[in-house]
Protein backbone atom coordinates (compact mmCIF):
# COMPACT_ATOMS: atom_id res chain seq x y z
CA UNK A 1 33.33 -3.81 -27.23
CA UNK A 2 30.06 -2.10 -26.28
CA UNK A 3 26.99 -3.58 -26.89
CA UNK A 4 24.64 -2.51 -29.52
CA UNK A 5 21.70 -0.17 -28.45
CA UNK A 6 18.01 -1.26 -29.70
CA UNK A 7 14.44 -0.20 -29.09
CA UNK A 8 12.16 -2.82 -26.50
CA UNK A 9 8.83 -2.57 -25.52
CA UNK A 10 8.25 -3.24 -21.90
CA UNK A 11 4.72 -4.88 -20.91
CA UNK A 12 3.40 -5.62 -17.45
CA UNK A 13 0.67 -5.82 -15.22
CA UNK A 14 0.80 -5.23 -11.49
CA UNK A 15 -1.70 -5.65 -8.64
CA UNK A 16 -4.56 -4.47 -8.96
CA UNK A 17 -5.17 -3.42 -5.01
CA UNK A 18 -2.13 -0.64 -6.01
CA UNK A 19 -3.13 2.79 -5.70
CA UNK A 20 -2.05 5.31 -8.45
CA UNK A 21 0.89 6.22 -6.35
CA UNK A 22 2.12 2.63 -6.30
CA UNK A 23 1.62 1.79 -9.52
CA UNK A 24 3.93 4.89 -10.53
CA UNK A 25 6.51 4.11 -8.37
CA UNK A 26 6.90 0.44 -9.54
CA UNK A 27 6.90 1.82 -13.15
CA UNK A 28 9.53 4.71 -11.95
CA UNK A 29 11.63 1.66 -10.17
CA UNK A 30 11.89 0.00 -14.13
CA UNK A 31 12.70 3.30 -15.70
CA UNK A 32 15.36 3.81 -13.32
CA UNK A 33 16.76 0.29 -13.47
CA UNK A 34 16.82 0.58 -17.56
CA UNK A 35 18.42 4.47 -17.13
CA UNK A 36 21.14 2.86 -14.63
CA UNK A 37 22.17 0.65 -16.77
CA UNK A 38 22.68 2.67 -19.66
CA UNK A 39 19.16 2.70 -21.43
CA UNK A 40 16.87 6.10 -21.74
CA UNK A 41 12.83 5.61 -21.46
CA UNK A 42 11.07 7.26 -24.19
CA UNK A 43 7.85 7.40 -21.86
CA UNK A 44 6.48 4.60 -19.18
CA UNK A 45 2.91 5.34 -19.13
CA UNK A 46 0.24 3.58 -16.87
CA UNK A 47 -3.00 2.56 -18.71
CA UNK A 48 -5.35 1.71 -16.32
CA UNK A 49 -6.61 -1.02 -14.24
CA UNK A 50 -8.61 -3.78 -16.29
CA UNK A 51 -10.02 -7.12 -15.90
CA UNK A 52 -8.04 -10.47 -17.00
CA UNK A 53 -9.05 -12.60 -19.75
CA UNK A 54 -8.04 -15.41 -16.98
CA UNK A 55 -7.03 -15.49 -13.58
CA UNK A 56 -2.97 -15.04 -12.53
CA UNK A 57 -1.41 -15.63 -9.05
CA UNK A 58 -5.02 -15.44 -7.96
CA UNK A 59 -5.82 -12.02 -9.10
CA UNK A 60 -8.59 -10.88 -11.80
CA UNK A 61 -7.83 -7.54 -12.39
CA UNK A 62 -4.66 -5.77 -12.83
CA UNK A 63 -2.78 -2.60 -13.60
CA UNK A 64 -1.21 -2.44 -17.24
CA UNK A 65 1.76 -0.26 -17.72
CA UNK A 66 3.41 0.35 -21.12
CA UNK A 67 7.08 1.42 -20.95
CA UNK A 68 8.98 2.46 -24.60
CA UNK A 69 13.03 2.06 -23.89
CA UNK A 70 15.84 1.87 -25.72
CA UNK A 71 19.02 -0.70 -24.02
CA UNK A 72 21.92 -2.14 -24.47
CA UNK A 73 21.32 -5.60 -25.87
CA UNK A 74 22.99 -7.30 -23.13
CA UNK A 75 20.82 -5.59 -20.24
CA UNK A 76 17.54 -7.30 -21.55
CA UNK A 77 18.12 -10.39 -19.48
CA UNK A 78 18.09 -8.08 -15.67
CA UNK A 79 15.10 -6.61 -16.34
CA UNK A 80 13.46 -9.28 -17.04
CA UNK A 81 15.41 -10.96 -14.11
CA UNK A 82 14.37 -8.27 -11.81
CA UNK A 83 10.52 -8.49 -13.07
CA UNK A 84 10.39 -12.07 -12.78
CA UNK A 85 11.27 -11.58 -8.77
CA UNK A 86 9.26 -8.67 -8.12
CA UNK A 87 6.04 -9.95 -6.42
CA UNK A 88 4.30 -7.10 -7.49
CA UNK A 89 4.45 -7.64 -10.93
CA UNK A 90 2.44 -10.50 -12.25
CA UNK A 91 3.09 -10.98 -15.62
CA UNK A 92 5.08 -9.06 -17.26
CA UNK A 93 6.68 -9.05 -21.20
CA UNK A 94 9.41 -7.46 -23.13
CA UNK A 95 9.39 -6.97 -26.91
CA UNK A 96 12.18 -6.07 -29.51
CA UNK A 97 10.63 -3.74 -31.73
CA UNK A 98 11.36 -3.85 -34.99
CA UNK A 99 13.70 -1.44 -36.91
């Protein structure tokens, strides 16, 4: 039985010492990963780089990127497996938007 398809919101921060080009490619590498796995990205847009209300893994700034999906239910779990390894993310969050 296939798994039912719902809308996330993908949040996350990566080092700020990335240059534009960088940051794009990590947020191209997430697109891909949810597309692979039989999502689509409505739009994975980089925001810009911003200070931290606190400091994480030693960094005070960071680059926020905003990515709008829609997955399969049961593909959640790897991307946020495969965001928790990445050392260039440092904190990262995925929401289920609401209907």
């Amino acid at each position: 039985m296939p798994s039912r398809t719902r809308k996330y919101e993908a949040f996350y921060i990566v080092k700020p010492d990335f240059t534009d080009a960088e940051v794009q490619a990590v947020a191209d590498r997430y697109a891909g990963v949810v597309s692979s796995h039989g999502g689509s990205v409505e739009k994975a847009a980089k925001w810009d780089k911003r200070k931290l209300a606190y400091e994480i893994k030693g960094f005070k700034e960071g680059n926020y990127i905003l990515m709008n999906f829609e997955s399969p239910t049961d593909q959640i779990s790897e991307l946020n497996r495969l965001m928790k390894i990445n050392d260039d993310v440092i904190r990262h969050r995925i929401y289920l938007l609401e209907e």
